[in-house]
PDB file of N, CA and C in Angstrom:
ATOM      1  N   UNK A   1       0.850  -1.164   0.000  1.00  0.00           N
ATOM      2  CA  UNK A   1       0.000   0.000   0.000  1.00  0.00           C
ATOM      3  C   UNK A   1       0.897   1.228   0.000  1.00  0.00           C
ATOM      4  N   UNK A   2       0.826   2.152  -1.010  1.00  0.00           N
ATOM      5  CA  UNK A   2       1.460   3.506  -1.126  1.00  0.00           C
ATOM      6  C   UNK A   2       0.987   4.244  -1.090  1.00  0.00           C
ATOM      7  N   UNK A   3       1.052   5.635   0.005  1.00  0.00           N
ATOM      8  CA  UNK A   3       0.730   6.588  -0.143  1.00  0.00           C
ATOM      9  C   UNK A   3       1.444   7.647  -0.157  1.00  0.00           C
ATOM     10  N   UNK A   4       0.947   8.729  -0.387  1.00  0.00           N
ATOM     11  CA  UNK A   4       2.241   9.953  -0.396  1.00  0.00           C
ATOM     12  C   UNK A   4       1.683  10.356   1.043  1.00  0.00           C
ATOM     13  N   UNK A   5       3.022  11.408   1.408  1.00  0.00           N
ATOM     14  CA  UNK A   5       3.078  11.581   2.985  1.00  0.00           C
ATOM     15  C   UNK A   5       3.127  13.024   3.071  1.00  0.00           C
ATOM     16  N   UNK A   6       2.699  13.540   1.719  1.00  0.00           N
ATOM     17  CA  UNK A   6       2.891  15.159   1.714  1.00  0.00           C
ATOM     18  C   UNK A   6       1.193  15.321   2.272  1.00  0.00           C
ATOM     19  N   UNK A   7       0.554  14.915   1.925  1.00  0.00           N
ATOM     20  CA  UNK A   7      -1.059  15.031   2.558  1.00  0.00           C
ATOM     21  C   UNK A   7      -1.061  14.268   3.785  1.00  0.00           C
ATOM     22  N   UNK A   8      -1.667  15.064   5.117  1.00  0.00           N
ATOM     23  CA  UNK A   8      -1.767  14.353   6.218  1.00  0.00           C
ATOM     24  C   UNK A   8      -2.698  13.466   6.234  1.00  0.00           C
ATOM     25  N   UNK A   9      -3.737  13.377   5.415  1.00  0.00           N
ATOM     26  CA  UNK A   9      -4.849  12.343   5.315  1.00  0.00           C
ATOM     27  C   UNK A   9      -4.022  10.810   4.487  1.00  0.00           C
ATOM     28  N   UNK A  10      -3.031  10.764   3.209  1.00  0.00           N
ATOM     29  CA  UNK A  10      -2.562  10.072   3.152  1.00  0.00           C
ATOM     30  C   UNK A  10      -1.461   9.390   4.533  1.00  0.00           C
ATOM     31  N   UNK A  11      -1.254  10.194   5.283  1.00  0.00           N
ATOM     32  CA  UNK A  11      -0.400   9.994   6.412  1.00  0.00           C
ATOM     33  C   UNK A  11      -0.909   8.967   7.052  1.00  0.00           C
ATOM     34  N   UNK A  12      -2.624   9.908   7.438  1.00  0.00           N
ATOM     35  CA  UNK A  12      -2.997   8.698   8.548  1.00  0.00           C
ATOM     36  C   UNK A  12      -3.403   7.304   7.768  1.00  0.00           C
ATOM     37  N   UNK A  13      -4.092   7.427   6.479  1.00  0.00           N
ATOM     38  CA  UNK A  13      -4.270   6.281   5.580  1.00  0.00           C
ATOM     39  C   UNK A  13      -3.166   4.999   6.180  1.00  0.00           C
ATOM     40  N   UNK A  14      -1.777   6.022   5.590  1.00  0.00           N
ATOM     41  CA  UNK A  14      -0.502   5.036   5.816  1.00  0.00           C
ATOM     42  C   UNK A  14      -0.642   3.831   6.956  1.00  0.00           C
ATOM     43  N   UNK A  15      -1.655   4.748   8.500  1.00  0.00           N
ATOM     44  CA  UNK A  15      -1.355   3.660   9.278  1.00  0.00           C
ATOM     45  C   UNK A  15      -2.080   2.546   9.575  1.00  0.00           C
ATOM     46  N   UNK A  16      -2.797   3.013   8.489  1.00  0.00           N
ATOM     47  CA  UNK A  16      -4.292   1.332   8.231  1.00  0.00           C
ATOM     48  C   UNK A  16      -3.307   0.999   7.369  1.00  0.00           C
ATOM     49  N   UNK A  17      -2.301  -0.287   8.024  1.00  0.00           N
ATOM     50  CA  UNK A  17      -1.772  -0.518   6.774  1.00  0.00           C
ATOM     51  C   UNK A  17      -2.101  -2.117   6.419  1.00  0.00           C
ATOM     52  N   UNK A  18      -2.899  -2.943   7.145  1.00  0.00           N
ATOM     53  CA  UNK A  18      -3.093  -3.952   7.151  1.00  0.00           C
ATOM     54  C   UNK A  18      -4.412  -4.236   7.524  1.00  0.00           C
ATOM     55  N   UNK A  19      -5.404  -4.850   6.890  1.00  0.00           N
ATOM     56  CA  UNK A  19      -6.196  -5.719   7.281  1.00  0.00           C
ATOM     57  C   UNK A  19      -6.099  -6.311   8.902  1.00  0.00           C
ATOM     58  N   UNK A  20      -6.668  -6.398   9.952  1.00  0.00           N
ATOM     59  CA  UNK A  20      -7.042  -6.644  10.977  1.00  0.00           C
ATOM     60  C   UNK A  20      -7.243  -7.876  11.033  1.00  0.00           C
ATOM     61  N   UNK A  21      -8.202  -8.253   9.957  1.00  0.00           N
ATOM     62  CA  UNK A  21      -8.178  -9.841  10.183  1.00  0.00           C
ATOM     63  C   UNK A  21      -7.402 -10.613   9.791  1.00  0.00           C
ATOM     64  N   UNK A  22      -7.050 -10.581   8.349  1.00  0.00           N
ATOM     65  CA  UNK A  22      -6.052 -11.388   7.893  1.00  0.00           C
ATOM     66  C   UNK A  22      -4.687 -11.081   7.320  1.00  0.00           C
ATOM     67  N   UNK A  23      -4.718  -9.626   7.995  1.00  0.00           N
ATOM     68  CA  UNK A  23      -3.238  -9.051   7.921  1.00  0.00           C
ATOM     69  C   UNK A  23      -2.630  -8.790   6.518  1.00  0.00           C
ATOM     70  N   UNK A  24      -3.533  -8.544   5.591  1.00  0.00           N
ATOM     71  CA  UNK A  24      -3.033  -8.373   4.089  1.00  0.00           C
ATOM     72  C   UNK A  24      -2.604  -7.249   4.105  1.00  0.00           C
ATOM     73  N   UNK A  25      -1.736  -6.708   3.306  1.00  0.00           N
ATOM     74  CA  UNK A  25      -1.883  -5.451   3.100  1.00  0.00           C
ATOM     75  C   UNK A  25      -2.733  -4.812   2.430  1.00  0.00           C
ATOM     76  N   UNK A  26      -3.263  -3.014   2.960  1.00  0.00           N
ATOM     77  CA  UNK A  26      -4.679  -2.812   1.757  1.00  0.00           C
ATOM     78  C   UNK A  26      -4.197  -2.567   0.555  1.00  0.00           C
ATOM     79  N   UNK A  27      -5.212  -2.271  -0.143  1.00  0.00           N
ATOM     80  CA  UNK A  27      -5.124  -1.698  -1.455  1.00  0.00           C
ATOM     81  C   UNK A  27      -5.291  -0.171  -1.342  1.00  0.00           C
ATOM     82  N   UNK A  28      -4.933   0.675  -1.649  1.00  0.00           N
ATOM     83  CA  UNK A  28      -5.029   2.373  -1.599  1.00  0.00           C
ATOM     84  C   UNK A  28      -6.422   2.926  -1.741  1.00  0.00           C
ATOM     85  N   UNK A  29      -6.609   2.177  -3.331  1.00  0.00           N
ATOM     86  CA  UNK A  29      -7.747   2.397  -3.672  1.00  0.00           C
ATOM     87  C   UNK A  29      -8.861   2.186  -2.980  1.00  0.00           C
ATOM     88  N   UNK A  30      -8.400   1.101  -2.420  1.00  0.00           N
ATOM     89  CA  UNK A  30     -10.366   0.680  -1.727  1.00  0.00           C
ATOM     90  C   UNK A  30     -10.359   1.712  -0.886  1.00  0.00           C
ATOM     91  N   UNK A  31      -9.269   2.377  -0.071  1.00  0.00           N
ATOM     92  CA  UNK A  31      -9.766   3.072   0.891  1.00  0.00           C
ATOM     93  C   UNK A  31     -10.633   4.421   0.346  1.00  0.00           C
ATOM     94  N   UNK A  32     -11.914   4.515   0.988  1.00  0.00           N
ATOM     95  CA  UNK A  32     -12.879   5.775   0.337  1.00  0.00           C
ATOM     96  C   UNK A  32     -13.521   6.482   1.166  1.00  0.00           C
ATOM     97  N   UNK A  33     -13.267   7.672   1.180  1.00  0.00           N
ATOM     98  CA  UNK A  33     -13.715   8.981   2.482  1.00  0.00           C
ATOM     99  C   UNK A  33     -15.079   9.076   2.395  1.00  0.00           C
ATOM    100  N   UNK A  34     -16.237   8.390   3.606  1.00  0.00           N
ATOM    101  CA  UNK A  34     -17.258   8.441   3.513  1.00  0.00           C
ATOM    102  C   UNK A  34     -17.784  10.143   3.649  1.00  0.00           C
ATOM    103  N   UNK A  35     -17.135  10.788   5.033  1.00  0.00           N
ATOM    104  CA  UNK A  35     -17.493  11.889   5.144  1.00  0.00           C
ATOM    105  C   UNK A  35     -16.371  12.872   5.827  1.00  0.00           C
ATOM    106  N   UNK A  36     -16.228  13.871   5.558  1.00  0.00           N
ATOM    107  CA  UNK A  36     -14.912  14.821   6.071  1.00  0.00           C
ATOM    108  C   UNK A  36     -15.651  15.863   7.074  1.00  0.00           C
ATOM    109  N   UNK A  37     -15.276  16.032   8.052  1.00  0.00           N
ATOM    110  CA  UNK A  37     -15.736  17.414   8.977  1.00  0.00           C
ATOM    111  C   UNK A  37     -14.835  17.911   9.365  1.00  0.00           C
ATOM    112  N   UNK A  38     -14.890  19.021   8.942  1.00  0.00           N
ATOM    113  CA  UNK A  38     -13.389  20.023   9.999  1.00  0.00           C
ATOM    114  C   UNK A  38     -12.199  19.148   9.636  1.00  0.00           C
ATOM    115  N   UNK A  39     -11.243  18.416  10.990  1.00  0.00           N
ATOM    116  CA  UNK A  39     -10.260  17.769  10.886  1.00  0.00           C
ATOM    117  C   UNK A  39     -10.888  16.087  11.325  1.00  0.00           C
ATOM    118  N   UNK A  40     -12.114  15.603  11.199  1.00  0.00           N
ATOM    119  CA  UNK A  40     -12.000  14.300  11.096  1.00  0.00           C
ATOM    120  C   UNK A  40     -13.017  13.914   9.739  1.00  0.00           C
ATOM    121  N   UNK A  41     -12.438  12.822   9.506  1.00  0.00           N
ATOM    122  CA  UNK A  41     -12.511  12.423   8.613  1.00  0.00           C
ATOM    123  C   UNK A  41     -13.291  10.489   8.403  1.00  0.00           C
ATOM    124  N   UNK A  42     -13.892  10.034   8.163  1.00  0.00           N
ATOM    125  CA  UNK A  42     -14.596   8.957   8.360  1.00  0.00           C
ATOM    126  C   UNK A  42     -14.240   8.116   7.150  1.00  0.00           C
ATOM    127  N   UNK A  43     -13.449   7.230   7.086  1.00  0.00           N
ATOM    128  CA  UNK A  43     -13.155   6.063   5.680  1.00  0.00           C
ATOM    129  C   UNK A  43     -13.857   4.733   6.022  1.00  0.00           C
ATOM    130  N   UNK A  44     -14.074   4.664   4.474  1.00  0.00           N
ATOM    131  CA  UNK A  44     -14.418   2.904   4.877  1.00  0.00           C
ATOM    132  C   UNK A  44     -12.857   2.289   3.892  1.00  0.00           C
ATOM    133  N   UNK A  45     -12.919   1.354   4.311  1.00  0.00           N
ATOM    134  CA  UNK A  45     -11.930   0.371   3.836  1.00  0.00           C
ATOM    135  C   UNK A  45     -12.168  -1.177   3.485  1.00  0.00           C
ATOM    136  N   UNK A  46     -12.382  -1.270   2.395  1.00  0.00           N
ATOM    137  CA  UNK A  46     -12.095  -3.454   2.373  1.00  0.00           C
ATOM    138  C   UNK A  46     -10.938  -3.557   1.512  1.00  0.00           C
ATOM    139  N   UNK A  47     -10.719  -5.266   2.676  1.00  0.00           N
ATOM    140  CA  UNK A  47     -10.178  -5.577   2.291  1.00  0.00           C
ATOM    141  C   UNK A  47     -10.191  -6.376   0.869  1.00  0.00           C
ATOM    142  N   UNK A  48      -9.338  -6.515  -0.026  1.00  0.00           N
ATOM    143  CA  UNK A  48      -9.243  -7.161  -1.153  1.00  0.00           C
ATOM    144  C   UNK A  48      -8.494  -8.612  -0.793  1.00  0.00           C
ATOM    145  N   UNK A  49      -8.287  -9.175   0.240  1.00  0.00           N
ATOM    146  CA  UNK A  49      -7.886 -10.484   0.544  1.00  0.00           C
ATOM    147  C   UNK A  49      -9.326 -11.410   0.417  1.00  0.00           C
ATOM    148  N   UNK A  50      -9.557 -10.485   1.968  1.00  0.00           N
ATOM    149  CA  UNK A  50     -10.633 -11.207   2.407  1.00  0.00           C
ATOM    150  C   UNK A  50     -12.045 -10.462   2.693  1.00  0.00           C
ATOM    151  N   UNK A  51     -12.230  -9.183   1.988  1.00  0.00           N
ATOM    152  CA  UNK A  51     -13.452  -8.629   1.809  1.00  0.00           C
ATOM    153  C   UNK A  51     -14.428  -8.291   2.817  1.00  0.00           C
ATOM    154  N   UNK A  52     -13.501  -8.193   3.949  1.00  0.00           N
ATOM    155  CA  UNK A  52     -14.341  -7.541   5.408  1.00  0.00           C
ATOM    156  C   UNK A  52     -13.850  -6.197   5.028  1.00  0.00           C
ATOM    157  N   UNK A  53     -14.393  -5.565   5.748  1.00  0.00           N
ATOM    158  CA  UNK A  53     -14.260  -4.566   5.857  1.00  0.00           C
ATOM    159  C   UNK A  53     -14.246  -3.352   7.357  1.00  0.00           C
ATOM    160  N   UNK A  54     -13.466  -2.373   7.540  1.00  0.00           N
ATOM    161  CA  UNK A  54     -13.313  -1.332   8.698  1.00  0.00           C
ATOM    162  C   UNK A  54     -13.762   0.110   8.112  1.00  0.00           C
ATOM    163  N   UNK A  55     -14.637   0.684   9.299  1.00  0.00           N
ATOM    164  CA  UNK A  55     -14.771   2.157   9.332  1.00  0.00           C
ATOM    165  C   UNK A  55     -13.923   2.427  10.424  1.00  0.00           C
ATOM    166  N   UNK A  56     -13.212   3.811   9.926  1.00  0.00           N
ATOM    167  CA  UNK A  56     -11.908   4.524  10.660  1.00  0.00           C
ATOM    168  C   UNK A  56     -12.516   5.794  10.688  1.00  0.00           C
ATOM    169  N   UNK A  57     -12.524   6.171  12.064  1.00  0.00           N
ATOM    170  CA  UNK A  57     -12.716   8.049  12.069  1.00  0.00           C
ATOM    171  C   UNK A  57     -11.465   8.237  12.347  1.00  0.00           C
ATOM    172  N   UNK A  58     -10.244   8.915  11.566  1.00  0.00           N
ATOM    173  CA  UNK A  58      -9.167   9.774  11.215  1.00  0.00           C
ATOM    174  C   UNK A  58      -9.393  11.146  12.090  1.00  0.00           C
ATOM    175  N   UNK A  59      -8.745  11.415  12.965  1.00  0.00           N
ATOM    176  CA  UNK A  59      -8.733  12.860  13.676  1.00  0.00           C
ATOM    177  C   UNK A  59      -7.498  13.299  12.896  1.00  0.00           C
ATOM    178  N   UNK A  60      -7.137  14.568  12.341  1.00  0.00           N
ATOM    179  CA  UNK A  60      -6.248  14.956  11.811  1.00  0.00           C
ATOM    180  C   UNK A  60      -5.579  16.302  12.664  1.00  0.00           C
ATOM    181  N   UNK A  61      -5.089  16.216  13.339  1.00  0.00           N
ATOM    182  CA  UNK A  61      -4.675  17.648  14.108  1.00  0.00           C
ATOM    183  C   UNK A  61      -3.054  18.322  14.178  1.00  0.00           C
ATOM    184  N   UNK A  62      -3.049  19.377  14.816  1.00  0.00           N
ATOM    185  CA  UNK A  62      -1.501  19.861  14.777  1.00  0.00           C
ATOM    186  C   UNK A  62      -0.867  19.173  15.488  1.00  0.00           C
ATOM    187  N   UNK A  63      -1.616  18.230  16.996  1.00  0.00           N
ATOM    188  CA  UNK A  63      -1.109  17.411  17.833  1.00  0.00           C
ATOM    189  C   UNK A  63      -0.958  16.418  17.436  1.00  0.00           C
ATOM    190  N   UNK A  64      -1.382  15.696  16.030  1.00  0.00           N
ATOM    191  CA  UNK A  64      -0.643  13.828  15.607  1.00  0.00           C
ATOM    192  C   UNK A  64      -2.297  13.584  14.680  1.00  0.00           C
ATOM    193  N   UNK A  65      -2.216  12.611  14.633  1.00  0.00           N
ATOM    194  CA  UNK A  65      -3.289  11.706  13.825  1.00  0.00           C
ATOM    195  C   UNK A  65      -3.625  10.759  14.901  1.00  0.00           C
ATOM    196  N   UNK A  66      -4.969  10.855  14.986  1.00  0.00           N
ATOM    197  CA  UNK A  66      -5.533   9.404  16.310  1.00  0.00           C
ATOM    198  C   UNK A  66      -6.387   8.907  15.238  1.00  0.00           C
ATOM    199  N   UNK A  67      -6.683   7.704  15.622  1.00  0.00           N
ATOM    200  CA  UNK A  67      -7.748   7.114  14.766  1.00  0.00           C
ATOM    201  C   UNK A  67      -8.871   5.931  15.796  1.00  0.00           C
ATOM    202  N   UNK A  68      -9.985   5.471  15.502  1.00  0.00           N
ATOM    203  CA  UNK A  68     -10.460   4.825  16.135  1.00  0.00           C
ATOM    204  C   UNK A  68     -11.188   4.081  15.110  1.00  0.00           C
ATOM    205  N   UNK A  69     -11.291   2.978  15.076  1.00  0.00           N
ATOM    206  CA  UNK A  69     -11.778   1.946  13.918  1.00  0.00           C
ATOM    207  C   UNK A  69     -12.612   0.734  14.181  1.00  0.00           C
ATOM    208  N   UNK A  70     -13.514   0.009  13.583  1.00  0.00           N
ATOM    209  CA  UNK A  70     -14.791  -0.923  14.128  1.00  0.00           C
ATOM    210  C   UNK A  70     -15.062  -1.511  12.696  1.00  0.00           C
ATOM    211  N   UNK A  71     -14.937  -3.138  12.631  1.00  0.00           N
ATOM    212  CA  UNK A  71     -14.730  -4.125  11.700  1.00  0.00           C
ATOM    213  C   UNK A  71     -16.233  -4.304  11.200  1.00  0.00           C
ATOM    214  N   UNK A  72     -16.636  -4.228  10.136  1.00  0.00           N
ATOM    215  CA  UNK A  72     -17.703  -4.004   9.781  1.00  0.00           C
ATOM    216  C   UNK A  72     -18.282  -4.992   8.861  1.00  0.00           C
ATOM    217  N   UNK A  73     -19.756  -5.000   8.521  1.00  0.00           N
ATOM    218  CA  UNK A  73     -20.137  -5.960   7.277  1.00  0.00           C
ATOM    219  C   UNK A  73     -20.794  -5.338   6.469  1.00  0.00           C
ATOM    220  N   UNK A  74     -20.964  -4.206   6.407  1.00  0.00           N
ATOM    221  CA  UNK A  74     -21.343  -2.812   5.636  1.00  0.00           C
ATOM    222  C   UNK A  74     -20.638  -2.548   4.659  1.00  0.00           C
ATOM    223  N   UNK A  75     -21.313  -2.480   3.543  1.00  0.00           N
ATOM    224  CA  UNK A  75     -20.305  -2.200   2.102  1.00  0.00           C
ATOM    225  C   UNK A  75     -20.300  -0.513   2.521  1.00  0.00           C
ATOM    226  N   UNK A  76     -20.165   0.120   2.023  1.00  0.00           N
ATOM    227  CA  UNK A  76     -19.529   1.405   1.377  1.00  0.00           C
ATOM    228  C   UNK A  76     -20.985   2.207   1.080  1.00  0.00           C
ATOM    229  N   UNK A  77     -21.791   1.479   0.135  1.00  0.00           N
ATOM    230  CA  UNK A  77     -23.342   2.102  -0.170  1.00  0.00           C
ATOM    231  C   UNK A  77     -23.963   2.139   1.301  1.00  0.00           C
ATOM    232  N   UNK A  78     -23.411   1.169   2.112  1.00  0.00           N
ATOM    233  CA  UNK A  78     -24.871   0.916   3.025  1.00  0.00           C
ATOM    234  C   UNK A  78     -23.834   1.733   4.131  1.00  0.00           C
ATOM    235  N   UNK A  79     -23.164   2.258   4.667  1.00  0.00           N
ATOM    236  CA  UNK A  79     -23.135   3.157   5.184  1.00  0.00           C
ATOM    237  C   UNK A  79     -23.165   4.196   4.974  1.00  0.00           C
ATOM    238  N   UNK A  80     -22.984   4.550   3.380  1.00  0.00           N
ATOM    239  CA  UNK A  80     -23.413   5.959   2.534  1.00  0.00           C
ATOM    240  C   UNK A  80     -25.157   6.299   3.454  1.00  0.00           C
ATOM    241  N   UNK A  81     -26.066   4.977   2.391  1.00  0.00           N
ATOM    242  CA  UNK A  81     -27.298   5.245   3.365  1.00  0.00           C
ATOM    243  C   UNK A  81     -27.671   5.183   4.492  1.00  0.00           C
ATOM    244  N   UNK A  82     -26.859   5.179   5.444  1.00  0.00           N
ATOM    245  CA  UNK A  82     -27.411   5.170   6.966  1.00  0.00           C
ATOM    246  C   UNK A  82     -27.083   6.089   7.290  1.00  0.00           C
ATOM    247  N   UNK A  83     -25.776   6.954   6.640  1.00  0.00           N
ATOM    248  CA  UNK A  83     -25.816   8.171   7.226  1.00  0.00           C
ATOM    249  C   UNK A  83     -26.258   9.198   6.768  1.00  0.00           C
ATOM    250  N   UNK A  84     -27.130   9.169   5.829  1.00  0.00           N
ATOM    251  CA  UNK A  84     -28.360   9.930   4.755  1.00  0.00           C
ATOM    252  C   UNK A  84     -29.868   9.889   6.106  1.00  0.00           C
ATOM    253  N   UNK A  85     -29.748   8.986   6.650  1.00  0.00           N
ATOM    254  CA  UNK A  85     -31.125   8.387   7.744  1.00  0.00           C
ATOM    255  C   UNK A  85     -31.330   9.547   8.792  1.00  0.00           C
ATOM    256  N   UNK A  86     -32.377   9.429   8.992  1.00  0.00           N
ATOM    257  CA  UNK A  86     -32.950  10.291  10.504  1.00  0.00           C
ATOM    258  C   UNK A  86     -32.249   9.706  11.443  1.00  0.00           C
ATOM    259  N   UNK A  87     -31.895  10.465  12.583  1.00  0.00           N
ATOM    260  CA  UNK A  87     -31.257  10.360  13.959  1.00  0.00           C
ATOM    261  C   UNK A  87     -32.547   9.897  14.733  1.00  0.00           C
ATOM    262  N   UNK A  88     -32.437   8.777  15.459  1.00  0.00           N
ATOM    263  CA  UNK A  88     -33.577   8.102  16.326  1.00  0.00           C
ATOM    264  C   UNK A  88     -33.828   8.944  17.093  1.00  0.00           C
ATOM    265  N   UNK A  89     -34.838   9.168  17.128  1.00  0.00           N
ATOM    266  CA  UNK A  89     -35.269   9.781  18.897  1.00  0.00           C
ATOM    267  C   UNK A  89     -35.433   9.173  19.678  1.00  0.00           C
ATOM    268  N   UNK A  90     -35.826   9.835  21.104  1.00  0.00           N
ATOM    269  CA  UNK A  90     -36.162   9.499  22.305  1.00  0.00           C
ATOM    270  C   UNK A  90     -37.377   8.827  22.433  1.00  0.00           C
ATOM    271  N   UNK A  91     -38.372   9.140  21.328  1.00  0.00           N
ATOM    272  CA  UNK A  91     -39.507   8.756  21.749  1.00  0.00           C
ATOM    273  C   UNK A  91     -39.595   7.359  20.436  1.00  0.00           C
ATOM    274  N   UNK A  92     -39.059   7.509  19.505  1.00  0.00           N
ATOM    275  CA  UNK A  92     -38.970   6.435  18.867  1.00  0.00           C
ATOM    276  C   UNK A  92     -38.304   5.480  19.599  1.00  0.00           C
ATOM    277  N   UNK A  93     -37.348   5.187  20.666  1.00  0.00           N
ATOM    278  CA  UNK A  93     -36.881   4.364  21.188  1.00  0.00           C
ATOM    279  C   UNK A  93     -37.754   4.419  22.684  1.00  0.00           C
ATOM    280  N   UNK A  94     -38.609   4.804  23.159  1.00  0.00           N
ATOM    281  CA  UNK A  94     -39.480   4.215  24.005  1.00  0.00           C
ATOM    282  C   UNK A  94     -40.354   3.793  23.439  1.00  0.00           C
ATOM    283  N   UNK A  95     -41.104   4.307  22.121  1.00  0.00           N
ATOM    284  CA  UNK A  95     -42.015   3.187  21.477  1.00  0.00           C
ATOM    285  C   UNK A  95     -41.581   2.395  21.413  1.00  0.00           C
ATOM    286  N   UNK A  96     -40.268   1.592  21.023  1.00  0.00           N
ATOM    287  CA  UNK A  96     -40.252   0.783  20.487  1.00  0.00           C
ATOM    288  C   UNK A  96     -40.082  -0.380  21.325  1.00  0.00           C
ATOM    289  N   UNK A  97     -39.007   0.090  22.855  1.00  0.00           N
ATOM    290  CA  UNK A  97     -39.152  -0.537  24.014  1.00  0.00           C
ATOM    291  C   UNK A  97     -41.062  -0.805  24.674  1.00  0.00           C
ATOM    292  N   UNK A  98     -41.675  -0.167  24.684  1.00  0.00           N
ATOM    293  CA  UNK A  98     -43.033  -0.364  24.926  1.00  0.00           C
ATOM    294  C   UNK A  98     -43.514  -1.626  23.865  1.00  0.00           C
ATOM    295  N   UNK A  99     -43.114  -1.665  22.791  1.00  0.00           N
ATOM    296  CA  UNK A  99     -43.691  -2.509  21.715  1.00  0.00           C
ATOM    297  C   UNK A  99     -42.750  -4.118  22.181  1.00  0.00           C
ATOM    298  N   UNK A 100     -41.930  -4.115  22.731  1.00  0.00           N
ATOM    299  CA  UNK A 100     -41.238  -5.352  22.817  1.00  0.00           C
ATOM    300  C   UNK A 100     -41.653  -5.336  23.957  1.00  0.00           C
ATOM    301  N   UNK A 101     -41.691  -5.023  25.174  1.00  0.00           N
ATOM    302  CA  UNK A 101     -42.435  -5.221  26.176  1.00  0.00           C
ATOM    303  C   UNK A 101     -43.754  -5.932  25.646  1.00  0.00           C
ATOM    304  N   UNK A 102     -44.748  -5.281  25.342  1.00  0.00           N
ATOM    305  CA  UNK A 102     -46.247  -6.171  24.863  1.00  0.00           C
ATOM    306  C   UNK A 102     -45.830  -7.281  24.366  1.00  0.00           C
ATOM    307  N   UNK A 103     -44.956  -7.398  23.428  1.00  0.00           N
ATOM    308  CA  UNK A 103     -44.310  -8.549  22.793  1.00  0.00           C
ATOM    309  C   UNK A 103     -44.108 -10.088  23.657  1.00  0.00           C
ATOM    310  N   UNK A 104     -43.532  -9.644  24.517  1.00  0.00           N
ATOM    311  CA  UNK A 104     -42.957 -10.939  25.399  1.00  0.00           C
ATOM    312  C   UNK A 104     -44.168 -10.200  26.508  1.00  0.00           C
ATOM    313  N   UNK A 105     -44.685  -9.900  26.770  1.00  0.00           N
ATOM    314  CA  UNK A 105     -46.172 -10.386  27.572  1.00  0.00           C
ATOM    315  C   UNK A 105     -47.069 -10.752  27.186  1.00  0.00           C
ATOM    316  N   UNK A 106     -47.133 -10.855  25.819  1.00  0.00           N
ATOM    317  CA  UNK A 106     -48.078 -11.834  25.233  1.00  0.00           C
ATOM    318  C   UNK A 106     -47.869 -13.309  24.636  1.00  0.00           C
ATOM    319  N   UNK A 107     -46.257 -13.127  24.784  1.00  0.00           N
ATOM    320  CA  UNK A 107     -45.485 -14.794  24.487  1.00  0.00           C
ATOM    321  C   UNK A 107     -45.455 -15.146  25.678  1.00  0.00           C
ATOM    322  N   UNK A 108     -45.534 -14.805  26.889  1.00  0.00           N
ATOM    323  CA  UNK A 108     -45.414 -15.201  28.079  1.00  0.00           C
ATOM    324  C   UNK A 108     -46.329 -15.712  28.484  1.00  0.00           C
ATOM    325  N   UNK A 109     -47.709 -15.152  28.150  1.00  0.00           N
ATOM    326  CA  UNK A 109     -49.023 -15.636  28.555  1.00  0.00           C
ATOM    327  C   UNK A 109     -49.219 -16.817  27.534  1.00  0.00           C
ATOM    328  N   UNK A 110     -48.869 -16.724  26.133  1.00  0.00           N
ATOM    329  CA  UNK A 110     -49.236 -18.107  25.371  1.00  0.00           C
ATOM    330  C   UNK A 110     -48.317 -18.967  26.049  1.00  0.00           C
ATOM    331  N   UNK A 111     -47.219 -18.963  26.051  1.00  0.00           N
ATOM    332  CA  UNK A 111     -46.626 -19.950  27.592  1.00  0.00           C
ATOM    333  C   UNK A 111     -47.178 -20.739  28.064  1.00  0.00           C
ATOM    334  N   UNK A 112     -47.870 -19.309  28.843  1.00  0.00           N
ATOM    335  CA  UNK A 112     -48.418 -20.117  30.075  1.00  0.00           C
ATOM    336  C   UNK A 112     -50.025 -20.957  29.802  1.00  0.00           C
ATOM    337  N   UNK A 113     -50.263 -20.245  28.928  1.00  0.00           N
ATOM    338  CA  UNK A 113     -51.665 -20.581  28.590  1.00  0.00           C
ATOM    339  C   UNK A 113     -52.798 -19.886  28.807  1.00  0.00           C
TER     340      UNK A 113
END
């Protein structure tokens, strides 16, 4: 995997330099900037070994490059569209806890009978 080291974003690229799982080295190319803010930066990456894939949020600062990364089964489109999606609310996630509640109190009672 080559990158140039005159761009700090190729920098931090540089230090995904391997596949996680099966230790390949990447390909340059696959790596693709889902979304840029300010100084971080969000890539997805697959591998071309073995076709898993990592999202990396890239912090880019005057103090170094940090990165934090999570092995994924999400192509590239499907985290494009999730982060196109509405932000859940509060009340969408107590409906929905209320709805699984009824759920298993009514499997509980066929149970029981």
């Amino acid at each position: 995997m080559k990158f140039s080291s005159k761009n700090p974003l190729n920098e931090a690229l540089r230090l995904m330099k391997q596949c996680p799982l099966c230790k390949q080295d990447y390909v340059a190319e696959k790596a693709k900037i889902v979304e840029k803010q300010d100084e971080a930066h969000l890539v997805h990456i697959t591998c071309a070994n073995c076709e898993n894939s990592v999202l990396v949020l890239l912090v880019i600062s005057r103090l170094g490059i940090s990165s934090v990364g999570i092995i994924t089964d999400l192509v590239l489109d499907d985290v494009s569209r999730f982060m196109s999606k509405d932000v859940i609310s509060e009340d969408d996630l107590l409906n929905f806890h209320e709805l699984l509640e009824k759920k298993q109190s009514l499997f509980i009672k066929s149970l029981i009978g």
